[in-house]
C-alpha atoms as a PDB file:
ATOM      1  CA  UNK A   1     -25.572  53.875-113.525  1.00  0.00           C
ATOM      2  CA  UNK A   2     -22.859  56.386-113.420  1.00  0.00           C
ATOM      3  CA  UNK A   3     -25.077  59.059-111.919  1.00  0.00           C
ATOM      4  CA  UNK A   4     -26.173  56.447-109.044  1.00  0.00           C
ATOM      5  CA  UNK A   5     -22.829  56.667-108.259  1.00  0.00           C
ATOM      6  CA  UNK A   6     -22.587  60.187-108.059  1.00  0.00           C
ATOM      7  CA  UNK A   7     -25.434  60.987-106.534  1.00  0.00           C
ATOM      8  CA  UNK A   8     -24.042  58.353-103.057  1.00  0.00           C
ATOM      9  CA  UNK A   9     -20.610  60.447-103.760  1.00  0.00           C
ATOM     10  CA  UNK A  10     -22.265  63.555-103.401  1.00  0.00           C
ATOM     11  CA  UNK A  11     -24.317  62.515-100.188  1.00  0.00           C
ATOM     12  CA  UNK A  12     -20.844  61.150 -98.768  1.00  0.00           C
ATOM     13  CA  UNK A  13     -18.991  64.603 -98.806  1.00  0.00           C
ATOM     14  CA  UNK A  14     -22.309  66.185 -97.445  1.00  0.00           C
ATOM     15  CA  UNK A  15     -22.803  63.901 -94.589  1.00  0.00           C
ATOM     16  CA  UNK A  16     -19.039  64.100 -93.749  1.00  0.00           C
ATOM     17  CA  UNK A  17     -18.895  67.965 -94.317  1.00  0.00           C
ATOM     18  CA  UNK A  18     -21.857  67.847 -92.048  1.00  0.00           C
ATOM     19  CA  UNK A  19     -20.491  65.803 -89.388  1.00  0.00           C
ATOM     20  CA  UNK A  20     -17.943  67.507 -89.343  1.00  0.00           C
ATOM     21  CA  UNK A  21     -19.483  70.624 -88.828  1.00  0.00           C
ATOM     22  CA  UNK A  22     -22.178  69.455 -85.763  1.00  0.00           C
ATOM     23  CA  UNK A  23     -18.261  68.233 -84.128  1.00  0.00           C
ATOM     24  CA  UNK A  24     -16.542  71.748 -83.853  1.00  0.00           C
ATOM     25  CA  UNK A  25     -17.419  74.425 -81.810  1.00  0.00           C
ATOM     26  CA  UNK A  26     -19.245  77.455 -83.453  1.00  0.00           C
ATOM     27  CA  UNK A  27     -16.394  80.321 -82.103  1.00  0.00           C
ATOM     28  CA  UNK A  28     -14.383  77.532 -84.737  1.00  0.00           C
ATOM     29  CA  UNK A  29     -16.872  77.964 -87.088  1.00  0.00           C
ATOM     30  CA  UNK A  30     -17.261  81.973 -86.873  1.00  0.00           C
ATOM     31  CA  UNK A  31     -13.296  82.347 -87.068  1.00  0.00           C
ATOM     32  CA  UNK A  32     -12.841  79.968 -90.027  1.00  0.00           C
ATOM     33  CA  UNK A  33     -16.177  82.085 -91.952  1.00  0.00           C
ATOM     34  CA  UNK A  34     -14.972  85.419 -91.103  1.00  0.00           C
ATOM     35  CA  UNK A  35     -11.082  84.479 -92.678  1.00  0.00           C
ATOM     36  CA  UNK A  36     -12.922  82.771 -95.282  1.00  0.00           C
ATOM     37  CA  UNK A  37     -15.253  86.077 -95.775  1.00  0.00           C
ATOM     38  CA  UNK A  38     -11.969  87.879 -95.846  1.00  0.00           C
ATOM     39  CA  UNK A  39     -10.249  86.071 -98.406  1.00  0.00           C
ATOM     40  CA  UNK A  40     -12.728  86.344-100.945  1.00  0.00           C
ATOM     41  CA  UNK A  41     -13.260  90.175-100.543  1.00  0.00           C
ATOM     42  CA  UNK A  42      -9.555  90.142-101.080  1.00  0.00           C
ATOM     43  CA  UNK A  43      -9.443  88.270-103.931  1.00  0.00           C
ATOM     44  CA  UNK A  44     -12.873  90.424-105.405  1.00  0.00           C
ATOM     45  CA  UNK A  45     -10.974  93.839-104.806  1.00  0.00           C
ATOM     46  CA  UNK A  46      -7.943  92.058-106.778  1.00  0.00           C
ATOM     47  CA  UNK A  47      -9.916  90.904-109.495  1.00  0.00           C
ATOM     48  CA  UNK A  48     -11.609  94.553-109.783  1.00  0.00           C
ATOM     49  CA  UNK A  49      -8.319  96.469-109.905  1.00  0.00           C
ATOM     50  CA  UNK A  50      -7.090  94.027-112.693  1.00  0.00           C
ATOM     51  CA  UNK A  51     -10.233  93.601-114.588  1.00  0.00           C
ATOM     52  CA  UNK A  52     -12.539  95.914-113.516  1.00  0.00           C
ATOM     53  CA  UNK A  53     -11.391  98.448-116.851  1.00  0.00           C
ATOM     54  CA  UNK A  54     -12.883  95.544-118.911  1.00  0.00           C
ATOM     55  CA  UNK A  55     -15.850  94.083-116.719  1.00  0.00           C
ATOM     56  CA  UNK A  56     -17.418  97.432-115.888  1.00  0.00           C
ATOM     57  CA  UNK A  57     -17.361  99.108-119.271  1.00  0.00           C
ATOM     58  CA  UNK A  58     -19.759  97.375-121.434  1.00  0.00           C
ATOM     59  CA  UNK A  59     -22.235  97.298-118.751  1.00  0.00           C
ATOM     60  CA  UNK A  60     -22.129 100.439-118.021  1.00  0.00           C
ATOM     61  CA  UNK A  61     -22.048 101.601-122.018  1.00  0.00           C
ATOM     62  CA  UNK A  62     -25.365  98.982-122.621  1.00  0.00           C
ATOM     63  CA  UNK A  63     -27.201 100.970-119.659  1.00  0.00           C
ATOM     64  CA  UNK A  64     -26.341 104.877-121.502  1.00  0.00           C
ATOM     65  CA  UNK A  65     -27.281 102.878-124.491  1.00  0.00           C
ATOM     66  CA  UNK A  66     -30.832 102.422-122.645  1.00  0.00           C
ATOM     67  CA  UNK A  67     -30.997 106.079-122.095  1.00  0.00           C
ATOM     68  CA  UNK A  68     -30.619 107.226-126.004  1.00  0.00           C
ATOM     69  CA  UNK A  69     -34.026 104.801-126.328  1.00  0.00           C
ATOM     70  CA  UNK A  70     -32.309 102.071-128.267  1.00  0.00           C
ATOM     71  CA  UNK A  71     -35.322  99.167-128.092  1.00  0.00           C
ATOM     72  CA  UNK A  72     -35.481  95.859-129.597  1.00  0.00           C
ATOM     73  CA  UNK A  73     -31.616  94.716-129.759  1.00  0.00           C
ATOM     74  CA  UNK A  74     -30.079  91.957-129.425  1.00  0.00           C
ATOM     75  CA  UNK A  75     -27.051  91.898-126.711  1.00  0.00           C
ATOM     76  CA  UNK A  76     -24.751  91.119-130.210  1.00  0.00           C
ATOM     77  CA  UNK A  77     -26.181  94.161-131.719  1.00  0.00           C
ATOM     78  CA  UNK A  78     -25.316  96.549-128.975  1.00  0.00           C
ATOM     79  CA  UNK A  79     -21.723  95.760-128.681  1.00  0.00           C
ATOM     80  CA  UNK A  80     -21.612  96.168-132.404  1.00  0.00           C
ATOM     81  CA  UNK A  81     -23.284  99.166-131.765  1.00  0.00           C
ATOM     82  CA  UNK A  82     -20.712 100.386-129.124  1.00  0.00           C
ATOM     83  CA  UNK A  83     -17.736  99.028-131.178  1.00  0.00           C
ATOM     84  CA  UNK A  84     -18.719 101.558-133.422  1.00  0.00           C
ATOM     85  CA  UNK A  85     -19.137 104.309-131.264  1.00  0.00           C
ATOM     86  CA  UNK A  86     -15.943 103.607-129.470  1.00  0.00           C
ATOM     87  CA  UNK A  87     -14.268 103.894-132.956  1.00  0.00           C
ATOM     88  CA  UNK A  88     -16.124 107.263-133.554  1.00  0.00           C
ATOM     89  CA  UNK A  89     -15.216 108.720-129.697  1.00  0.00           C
ATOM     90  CA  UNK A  90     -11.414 107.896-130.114  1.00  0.00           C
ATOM     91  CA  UNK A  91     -11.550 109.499-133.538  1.00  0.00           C
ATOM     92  CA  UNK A  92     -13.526 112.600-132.066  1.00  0.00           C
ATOM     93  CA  UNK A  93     -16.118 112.530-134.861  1.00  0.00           C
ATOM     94  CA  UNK A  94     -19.213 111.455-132.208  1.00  0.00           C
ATOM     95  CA  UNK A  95     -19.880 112.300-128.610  1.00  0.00           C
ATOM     96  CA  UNK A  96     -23.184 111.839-126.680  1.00  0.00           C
ATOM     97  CA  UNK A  97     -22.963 115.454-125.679  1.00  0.00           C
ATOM     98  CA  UNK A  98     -24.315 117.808-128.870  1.00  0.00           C
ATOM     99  CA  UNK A  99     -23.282 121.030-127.717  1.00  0.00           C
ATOM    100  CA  UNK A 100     -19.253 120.079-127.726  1.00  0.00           C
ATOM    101  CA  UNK A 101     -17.572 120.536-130.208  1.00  0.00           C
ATOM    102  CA  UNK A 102     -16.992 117.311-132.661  1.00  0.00           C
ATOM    103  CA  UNK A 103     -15.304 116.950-135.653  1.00  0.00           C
ATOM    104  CA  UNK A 104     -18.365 115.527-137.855  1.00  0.00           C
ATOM    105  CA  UNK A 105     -17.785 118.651-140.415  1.00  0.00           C
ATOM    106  CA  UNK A 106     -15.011 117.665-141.667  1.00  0.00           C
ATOM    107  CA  UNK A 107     -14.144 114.391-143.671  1.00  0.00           C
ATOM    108  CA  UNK A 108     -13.627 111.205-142.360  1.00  0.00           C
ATOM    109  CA  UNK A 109     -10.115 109.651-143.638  1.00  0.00           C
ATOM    110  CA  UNK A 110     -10.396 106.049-145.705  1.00  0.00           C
ATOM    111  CA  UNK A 111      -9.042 104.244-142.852  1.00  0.00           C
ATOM    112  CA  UNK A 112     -11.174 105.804-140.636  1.00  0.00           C
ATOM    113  CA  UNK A 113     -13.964 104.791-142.749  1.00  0.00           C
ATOM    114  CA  UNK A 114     -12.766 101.208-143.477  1.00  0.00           C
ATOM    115  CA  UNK A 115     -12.899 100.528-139.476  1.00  0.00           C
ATOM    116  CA  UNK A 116     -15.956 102.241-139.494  1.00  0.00           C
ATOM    117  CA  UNK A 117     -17.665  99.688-141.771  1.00  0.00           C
ATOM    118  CA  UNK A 118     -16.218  97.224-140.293  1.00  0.00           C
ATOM    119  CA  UNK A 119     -14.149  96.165-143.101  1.00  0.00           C
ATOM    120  CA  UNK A 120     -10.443  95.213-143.583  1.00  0.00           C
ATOM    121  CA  UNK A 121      -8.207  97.650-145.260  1.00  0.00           C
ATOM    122  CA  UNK A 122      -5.996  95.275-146.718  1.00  0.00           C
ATOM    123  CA  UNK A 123      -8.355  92.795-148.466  1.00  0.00           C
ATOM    124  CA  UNK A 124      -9.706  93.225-151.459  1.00  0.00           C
ATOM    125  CA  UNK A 125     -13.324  94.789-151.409  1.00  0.00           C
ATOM    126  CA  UNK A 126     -16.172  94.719-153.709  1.00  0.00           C
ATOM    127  CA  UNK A 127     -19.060  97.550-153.691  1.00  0.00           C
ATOM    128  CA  UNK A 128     -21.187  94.266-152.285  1.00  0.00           C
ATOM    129  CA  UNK A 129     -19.314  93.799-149.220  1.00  0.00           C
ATOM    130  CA  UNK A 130     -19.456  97.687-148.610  1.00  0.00           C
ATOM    131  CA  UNK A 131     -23.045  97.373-149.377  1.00  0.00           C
ATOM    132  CA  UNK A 132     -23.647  94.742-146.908  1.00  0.00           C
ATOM    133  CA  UNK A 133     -21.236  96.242-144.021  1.00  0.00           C
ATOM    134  CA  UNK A 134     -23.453  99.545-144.683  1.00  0.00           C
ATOM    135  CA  UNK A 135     -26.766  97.611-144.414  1.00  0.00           C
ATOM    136  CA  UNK A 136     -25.610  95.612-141.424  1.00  0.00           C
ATOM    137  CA  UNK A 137     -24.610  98.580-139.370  1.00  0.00           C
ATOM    138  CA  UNK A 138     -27.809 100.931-140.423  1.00  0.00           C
ATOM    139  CA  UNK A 139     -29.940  98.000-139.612  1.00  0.00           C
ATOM    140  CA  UNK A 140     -28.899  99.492-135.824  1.00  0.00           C
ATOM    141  CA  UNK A 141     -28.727 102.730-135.913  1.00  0.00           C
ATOM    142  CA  UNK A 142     -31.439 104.172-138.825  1.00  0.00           C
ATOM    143  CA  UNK A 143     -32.841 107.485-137.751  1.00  0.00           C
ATOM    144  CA  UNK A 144     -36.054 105.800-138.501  1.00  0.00           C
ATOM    145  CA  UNK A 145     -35.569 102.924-135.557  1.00  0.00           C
ATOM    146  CA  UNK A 146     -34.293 105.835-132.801  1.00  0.00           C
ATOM    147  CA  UNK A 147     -34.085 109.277-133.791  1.00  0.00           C
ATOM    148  CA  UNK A 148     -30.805 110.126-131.561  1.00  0.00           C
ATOM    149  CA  UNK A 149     -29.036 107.752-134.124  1.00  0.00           C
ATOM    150  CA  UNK A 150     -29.231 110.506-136.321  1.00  0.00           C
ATOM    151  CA  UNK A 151     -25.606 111.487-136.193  1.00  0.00           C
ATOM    152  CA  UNK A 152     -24.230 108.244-136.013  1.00  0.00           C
ATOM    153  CA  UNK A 153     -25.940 107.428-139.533  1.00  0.00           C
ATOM    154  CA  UNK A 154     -24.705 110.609-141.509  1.00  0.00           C
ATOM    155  CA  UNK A 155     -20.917 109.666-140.237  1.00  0.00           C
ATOM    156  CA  UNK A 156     -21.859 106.009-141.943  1.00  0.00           C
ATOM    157  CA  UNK A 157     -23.534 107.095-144.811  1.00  0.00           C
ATOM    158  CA  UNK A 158     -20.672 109.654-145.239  1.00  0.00           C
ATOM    159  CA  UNK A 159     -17.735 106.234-144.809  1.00  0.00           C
ATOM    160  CA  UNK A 160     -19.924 104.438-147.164  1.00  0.00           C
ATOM    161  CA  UNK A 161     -19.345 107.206-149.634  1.00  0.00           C
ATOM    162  CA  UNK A 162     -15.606 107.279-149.035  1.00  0.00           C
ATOM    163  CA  UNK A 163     -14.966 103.410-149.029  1.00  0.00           C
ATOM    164  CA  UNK A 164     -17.081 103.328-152.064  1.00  0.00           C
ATOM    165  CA  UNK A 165     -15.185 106.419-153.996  1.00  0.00           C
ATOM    166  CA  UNK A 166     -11.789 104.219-152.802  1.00  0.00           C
ATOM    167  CA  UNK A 167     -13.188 101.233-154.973  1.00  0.00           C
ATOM    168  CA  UNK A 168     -14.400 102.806-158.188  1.00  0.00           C
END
C-alpha cells in the first residue's frame, strides 16, 4: 500500500516540476542551469581543496599498486597492503624506487616493528598473535605471489624476528 502511495507522490512532483517547466521561458531556464552549473563546480572545487588529500590518495596508490603486478586482491587487502607501505615510506625503510637509497640495512626498532605487524604495543602478545599478524600480512605480499614484494617481505620477516625476540 505504502508504495502506491509513493509512487502517485512521485508522479505529483514530476508532473508539477514539469508543468512548471513547459510555463517559463527557456532564456529562464538557461540562466537558472548555468547558476545552477556554477554552484556545483563551486562547491566540487571546495570539496577538492578540503578533501581532495584524502579522496585522491588511495586511488591513486591502488592504480601504482597495479603497476608492481599485484593480481588477485581484494580492495580490503590492498589498503592493508598500502597501510603497510605507508608505515614503511614514513619510516624510510621502503621506497618504490630501488636505486635510492633506503634504510632496509639497518634494523628496524620494536615499535617500528609492532606497527609493522599490525599489532598493539601495549597489549600483551603471544608468539600466536605474532604468528598470525605475520601470516596475514605475507598472505599479500609473498615473493612467491609477485616477485617485486620481495623487499617488502624481508622488512616483515625481519619485524617478525624482532617482535618475536621482544616476547621470549
Amino acid at each position: 500500500m505504502n508504495i502506491i502511495i509513493y509512487t502517485l507522490v512521485f508522479l505529483g512532483i514530476i508532473y508539477f516540476l514539469l508543468k512548471l517547466v513547459a510555463n517559463t521561458s527557456s532564456k529562464k531556464i538557461s540562466k537558472h542551469l548555468r547558476k545552477l552549473i556554477f554552484l556545483g563546480l563551486i562547491i566540487l572545487a571546495i570539496l577538492l581543496v578540503v578533501a581532495g588529500k584524502f579522496l585522491l590518495s588511495i586511488p591513486l596508490t591502488l592504480l601504482s599498486l597495479a603497476l608492481v603486478k599485484l593480481k588477485g586482491f581484494s580492495i580490503f587487502q590492498l589498503i592493508g597492503l598500502f597501510r603497510l607501505i605507508q608505515t614503511l615510506r614514513q619510516n624510510g625503510r621502503f621506497s618504490f624506487n630501488q636505486n635510492q637509497n633506503v634504510k632496509n640495512s639497518s634494523t628496524l626498532t620494536l615499535e617500528e616493528a609492532y606497527k609493522i605487524l599490525n599489532l598493539d604495543i601495549k597489549k600483551n602478545i603471544t608468539k600466536d598473535d605474532v604468528k598470525n599478524a605475520y601470516i596475514k600480512i605475507q598472505k599479500k605480499i609473498h615473493p612467491d605471489i609477485s616477485p617485486e614484494t620481495t623487499r617488502l617481505s624481508t622488512i616483515v620477516n625481519e619485524a617478525k624476528e624482532i617482535v618475536l625476540k621482544n616476547i621470549s
